[in-house]
Protein backbone atom coordinates (compact mmCIF):
# COMPACT_ATOMS: atom_id res chain seq x y z
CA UNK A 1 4.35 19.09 -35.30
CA UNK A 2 4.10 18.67 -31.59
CA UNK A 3 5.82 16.07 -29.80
CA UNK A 4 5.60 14.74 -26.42
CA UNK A 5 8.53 12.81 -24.54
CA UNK A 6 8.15 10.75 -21.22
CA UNK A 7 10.77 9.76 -19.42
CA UNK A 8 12.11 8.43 -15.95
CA UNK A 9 10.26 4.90 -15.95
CA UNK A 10 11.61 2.00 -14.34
CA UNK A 11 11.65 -0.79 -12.17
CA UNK A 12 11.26 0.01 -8.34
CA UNK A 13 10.35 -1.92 -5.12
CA UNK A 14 7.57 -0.88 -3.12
CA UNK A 15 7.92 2.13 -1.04
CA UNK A 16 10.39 3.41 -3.47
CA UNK A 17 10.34 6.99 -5.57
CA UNK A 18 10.65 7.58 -9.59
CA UNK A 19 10.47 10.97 -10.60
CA UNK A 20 8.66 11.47 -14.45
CA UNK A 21 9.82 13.66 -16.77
CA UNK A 22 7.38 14.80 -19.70
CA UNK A 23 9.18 17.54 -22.32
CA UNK A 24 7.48 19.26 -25.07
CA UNK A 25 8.75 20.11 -27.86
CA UNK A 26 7.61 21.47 -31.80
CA UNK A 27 4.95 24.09 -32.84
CA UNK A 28 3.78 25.52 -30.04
CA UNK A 29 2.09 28.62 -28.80
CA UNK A 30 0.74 28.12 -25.43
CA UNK A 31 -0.14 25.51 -23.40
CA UNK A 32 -2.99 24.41 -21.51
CA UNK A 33 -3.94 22.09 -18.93
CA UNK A 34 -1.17 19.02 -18.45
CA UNK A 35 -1.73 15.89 -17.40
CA UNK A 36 -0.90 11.94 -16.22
CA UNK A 37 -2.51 9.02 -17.25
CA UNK A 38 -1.69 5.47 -16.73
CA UNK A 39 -3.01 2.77 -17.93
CA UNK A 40 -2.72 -0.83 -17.07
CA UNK A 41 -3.14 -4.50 -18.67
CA UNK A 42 -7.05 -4.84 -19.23
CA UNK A 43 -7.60 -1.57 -17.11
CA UNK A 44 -9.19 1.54 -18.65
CA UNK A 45 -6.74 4.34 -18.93
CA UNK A 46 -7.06 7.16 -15.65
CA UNK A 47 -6.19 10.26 -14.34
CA UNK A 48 -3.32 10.31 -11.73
CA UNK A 49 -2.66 14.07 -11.58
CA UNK A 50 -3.67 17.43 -13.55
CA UNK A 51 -1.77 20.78 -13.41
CA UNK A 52 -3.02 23.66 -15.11
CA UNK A 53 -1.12 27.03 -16.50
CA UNK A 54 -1.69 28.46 -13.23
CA UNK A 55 -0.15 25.39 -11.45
CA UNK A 56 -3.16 24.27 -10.07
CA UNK A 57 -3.31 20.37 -8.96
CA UNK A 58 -5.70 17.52 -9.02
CA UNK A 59 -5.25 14.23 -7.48
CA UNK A 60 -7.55 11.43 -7.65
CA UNK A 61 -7.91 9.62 -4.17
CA UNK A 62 -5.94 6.78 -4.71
CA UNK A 63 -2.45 8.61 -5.35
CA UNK A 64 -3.27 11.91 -3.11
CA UNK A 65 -0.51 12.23 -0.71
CA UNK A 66 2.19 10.17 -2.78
CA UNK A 67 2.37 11.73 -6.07
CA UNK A 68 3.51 15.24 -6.97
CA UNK A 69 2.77 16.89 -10.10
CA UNK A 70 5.02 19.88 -11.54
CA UNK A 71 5.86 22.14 -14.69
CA UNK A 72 8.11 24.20 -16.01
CA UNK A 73 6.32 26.46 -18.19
CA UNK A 74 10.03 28.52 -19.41
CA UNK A 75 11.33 24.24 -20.51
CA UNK A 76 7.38 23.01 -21.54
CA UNK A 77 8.68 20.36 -19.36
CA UNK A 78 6.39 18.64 -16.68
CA UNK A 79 7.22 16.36 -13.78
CA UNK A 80 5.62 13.45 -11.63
CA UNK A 81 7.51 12.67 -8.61
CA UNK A 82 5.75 9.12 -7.10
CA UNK A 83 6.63 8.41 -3.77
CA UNK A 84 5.70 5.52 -1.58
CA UNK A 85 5.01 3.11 -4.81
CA UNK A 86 2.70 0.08 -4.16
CA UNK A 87 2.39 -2.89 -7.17
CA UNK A 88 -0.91 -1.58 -7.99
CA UNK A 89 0.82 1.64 -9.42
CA UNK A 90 2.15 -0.85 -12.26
CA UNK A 91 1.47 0.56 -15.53
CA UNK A 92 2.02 2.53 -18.71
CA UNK A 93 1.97 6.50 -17.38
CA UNK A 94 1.46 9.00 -20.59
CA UNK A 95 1.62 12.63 -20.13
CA UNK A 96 -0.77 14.73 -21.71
CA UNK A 97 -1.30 18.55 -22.73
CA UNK A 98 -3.38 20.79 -24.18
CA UNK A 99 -2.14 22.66 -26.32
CA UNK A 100 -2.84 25.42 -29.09
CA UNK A 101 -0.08 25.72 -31.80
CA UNK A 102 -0.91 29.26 -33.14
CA UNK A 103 -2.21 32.47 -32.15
CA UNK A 104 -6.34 32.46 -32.20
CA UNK A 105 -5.69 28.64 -32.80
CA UNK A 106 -7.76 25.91 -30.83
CA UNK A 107 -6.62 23.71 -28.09
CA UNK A 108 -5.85 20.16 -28.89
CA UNK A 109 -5.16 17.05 -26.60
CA UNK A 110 -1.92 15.67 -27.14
CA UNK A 111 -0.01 12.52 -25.86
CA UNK A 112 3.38 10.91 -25.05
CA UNK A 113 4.03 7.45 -25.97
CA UNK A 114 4.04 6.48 -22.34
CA UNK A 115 6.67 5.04 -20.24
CA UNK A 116 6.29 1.68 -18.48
CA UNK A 117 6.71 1.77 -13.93
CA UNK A 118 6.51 -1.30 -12.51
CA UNK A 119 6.41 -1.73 -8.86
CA UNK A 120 7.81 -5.11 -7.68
CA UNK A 121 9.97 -6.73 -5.25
């Protein structure tokens, strides 16, 4: 069993920081690709970062510049630090990771249970 934990959501004005914390824990052999999503009310869920094994990044335009993605591949432990928060950052952020849970297995998408940010003064 694989499990993924976010953590680090809150409440925050604009133009203030929160720093995400995403741990993995269980069966696990390697992992792939890791991700955030976020997803708010009546929105479609979307990409807000991507990190692969070999710490490569990926930023769509509209958090480029504010948002940091991370990992800790000795922990399984990723990070999103969000800087410069507007309202329309408001939303349910999941991490996600792909990950294979035995040698010669496949990879497999897996996802946190997402933790609320909302941006508001």
């Amino acid at each position: 069993q694989v499990q993924l934990v976010e953590s680090g959501g809150g409440l925050v004005q604009p133009g203030g920081s929160l720093r995400l914390s995403c741990a993995v824990s269980g069966r696990i052999f390697s992992i792939g690709d890791m991700g955030w999503y976020r997803q708010a009310p009546g929105n479609q869920r979307e990409l807000v970062a991507r990190i692969n094994s070999g710490a490569s990044t990926t930023y769509p335009t509209s958090v480029k510049g504010r948002f940091t993605i991370s990992r800790d591949n000795a922990k399984n432990t990723m990070f999103l630090q969000m800087n410069s928060l507007q309202p329309e950052d408001t939303a349910v952020y999941y991490c996600n990771a792909v990950i294979r849970t035995k040698y010669g297995g496949a990879y497999r998408d897996y996802w946190g249970q997402g933790t609320q940010v909302t941006v508001s003064s």
